[in-house]
Protein backbone atom coordinates (compact mmCIF):
# COMPACT_ATOMS: atom_id res chain seq x y z
CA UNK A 1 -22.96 -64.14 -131.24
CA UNK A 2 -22.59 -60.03 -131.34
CA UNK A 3 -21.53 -60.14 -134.97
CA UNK A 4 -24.93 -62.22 -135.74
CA UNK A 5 -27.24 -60.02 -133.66
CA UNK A 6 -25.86 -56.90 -135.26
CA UNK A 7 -26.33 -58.25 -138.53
CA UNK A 8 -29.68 -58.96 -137.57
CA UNK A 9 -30.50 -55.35 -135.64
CA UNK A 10 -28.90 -53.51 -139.46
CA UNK A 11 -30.12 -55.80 -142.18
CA UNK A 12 -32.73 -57.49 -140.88
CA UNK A 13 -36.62 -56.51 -142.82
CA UNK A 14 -39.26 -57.53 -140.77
CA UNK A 15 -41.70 -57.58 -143.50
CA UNK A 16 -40.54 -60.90 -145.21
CA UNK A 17 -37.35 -62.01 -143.23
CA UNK A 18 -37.27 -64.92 -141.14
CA UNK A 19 -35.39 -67.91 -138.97
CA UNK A 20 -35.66 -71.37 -139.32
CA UNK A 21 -33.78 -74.05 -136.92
CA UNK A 22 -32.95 -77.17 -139.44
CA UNK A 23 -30.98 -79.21 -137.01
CA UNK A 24 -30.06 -79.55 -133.63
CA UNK A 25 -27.27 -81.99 -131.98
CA UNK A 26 -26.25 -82.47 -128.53
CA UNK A 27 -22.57 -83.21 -127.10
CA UNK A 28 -22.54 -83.85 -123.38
CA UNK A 29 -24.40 -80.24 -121.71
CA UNK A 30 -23.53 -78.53 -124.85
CA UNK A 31 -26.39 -78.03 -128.43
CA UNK A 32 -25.20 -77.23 -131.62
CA UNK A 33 -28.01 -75.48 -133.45
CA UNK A 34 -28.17 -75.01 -137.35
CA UNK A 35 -30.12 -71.77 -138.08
CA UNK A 36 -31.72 -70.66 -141.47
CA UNK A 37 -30.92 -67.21 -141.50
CA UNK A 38 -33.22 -64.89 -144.37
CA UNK A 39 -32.58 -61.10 -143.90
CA UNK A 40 -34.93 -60.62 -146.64
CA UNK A 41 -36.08 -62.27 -149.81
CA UNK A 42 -33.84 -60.12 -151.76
CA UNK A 43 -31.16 -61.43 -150.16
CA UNK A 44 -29.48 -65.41 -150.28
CA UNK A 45 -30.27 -67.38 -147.11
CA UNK A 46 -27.45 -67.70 -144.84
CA UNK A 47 -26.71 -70.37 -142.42
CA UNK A 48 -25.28 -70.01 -138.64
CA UNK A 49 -23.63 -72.60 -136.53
CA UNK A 50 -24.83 -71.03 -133.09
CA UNK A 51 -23.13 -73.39 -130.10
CA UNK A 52 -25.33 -73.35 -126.48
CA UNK A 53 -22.89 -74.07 -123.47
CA UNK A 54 -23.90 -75.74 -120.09
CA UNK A 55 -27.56 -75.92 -121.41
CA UNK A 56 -30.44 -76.04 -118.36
CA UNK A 57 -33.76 -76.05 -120.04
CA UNK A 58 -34.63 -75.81 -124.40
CA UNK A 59 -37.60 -76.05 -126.08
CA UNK A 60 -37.18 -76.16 -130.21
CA UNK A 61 -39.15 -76.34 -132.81
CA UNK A 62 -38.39 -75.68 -136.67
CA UNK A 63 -41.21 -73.57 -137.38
CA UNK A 64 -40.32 -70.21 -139.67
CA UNK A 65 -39.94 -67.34 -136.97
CA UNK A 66 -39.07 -63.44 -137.14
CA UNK A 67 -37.41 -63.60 -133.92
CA UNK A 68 -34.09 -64.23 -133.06
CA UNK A 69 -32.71 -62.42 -129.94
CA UNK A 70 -30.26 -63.25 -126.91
CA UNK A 71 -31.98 -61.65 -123.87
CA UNK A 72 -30.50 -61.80 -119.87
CA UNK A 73 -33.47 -60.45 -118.14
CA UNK A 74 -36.36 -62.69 -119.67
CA UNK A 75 -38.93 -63.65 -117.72
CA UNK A 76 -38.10 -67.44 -118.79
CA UNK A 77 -34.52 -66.77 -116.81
CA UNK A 78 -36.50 -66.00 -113.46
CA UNK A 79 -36.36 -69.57 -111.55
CA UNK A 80 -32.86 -69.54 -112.70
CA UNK A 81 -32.15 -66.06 -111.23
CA UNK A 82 -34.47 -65.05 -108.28
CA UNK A 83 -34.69 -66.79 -104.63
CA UNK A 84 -37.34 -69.66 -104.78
CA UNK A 85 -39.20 -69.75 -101.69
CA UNK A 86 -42.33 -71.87 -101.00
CA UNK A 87 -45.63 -70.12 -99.90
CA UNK A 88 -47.60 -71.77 -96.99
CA UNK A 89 -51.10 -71.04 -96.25
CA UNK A 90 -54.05 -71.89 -93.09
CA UNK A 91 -57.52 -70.82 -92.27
CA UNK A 92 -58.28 -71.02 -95.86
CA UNK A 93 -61.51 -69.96 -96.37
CA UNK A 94 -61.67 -68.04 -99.87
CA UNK A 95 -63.21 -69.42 -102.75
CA UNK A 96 -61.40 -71.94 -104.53
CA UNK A 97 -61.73 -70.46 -107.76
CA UNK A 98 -60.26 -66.81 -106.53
CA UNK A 99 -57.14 -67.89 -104.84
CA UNK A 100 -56.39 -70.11 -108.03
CA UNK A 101 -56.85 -67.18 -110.00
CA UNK A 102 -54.67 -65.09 -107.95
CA UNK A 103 -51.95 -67.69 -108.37
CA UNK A 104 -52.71 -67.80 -111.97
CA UNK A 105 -52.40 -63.77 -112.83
CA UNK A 106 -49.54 -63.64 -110.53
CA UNK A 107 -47.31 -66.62 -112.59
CA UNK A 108 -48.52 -65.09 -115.89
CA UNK A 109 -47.94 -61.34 -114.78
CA UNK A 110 -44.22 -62.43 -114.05
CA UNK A 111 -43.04 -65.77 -116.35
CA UNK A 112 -45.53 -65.31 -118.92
CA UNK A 113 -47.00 -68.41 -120.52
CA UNK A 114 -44.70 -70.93 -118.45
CA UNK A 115 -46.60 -74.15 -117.38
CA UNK A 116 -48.45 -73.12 -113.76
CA UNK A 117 -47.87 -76.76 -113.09
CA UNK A 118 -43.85 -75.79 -112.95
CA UNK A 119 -45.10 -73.86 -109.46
CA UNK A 120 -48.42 -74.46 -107.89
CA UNK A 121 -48.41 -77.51 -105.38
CA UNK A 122 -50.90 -80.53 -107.01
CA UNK A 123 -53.09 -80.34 -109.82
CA UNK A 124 -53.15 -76.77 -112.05
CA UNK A 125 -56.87 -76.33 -110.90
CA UNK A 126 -59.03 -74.46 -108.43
CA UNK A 127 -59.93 -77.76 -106.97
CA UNK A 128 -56.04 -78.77 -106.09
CA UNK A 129 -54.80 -77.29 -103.58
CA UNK A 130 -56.86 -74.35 -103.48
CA UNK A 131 -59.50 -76.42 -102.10
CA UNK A 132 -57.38 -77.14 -99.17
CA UNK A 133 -57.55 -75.28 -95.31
CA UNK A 134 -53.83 -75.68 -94.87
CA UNK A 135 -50.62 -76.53 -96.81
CA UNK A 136 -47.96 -75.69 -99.37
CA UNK A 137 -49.40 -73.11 -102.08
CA UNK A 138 -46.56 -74.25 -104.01
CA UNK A 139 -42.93 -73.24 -104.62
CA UNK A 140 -42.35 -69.69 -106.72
CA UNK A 141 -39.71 -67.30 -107.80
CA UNK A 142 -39.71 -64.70 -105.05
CA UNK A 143 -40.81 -61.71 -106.98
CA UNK A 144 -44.11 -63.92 -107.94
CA UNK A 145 -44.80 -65.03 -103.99
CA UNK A 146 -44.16 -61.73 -103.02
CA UNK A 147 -47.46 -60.57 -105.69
CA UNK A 148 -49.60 -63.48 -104.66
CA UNK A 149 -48.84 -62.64 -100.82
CA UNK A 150 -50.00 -59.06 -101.66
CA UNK A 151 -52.48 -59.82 -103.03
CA UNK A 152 -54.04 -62.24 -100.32
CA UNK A 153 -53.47 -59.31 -97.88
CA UNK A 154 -56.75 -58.74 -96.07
CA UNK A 155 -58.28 -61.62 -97.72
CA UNK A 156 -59.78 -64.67 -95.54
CA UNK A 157 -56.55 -66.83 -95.56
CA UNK A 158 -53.43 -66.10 -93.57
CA UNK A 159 -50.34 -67.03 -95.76
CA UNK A 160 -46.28 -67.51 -94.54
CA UNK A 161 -43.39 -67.41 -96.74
CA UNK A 162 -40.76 -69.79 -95.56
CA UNK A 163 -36.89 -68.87 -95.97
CA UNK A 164 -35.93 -68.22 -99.73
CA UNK A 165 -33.36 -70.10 -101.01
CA UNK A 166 -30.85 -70.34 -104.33
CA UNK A 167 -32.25 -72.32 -106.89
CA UNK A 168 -30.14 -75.06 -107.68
CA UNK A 169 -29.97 -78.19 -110.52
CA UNK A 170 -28.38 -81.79 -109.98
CA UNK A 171 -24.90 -81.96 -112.04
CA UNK A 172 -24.76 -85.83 -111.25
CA UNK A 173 -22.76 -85.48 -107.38
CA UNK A 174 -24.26 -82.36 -105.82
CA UNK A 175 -26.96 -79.34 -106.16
CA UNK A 176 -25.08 -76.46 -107.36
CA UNK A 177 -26.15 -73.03 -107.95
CA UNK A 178 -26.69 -71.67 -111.29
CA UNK A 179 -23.90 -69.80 -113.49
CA UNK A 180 -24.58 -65.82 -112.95
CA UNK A 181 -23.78 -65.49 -117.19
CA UNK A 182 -26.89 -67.64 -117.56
CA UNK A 183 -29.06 -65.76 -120.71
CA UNK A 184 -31.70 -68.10 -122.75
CA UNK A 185 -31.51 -67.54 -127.03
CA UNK A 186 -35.00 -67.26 -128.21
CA UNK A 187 -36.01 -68.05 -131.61
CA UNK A 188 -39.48 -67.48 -132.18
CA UNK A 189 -41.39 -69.93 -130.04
CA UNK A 190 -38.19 -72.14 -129.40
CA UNK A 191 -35.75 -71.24 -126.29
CA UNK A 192 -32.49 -72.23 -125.17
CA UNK A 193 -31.38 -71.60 -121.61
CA UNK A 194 -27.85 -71.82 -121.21
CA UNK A 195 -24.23 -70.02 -121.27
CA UNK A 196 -21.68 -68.78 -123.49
CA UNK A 197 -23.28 -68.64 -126.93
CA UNK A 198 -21.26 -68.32 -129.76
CA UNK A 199 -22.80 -67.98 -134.09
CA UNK A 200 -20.42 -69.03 -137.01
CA UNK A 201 -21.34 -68.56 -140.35
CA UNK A 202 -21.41 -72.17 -141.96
């Protein structure tokens, strides 16, 4: 993977290059993508065999791109990384629409354009959950219940968050904890979280 993203970082024009994913297969946990590769038009297109170990969560598309990075600090890496922790809430009497736009600017300020429904508790609306007295807010990455808890300091709702824990995914016997070399490949608007990823030239 180094020798593709330096290739990339030295040749790479930004003017009229571009990636393209043309294929994508699947062994067990582990995706093979096929990636167009254009430096520039002066230049022949290369292909790259780029392998995705022990792969969590992808989202592809094969739409032309000018992105192609490896990142391990992405916001899209957060619920894999940080404590999750759920956020519990009584004497709720703010306006539904505020404390769903608290939620709201707090997900986006910290995972970006993620689905809210991946965190808030019911329906992605003011009239979910933030309608309710009492109950589960929902269940966020700690840095993100940390900002909403902030930021409902002082308002008229008092708010608890219970005891962080790991996140974890299913393997098929038992919840395990996920890899610390987890990093997510991002090309354009498709993603690949997973570990250990290696790029061949086909």
């Amino acid at each position: 993977m180094k020798q593709l993203l330096e290739l990339i970082g030295n040749e790479f024009c930004d003017s009229d290059g571009w990636f393209r994913i043309i294929s994508a297969d699947w062994t067990a946990d582990e995706l093979r993508l096929d990636v167009s590769v254009c430096l520039c038009e002066e230049k022949e297109t290369q292909l790259w065999e780029i392998s995705c170990e022990s792969v969590f969560e992808e989202k592809l598309s094969s739409y032309y791109s000018e992105i192609l990075t490896l990142k391990s600090d992405h916001s899209l890496l957060l619920k894999f990384k940080e404590p999750e922790v759920d956020v519990a809430f009584s004497q709720n009497s703010m306006c539904p629409e505020e404390l769903f736009g608290i939620v709201a600017t707090s997900c986006f300020k910290y995972l970006g354009e993620q689905p809210l429904t991946n965190w808030i508790n019911q329906r992605a609306s003011s009239k979910g959950i933030c309608s309710s007295k009492y109950g589960i807010l929902g269940r966020f990455p700690l840095s993100v219940a940390n900002e909403i808890t902030g930021l409902l300091n002082g308002k008229d709702i008092s708010v608890n968050l219970l005891e962080p824990r790991p996140p974890k995914y299913w393997d098929g016997a038992q919840h395990c904890e996920y890899p610390g070399n987890i990093e997510v490949l991002i090309i354009g608007n498709s993603y690949v979280v997973g570990t250990n990823f290696n790029a061949v030239r086909a």
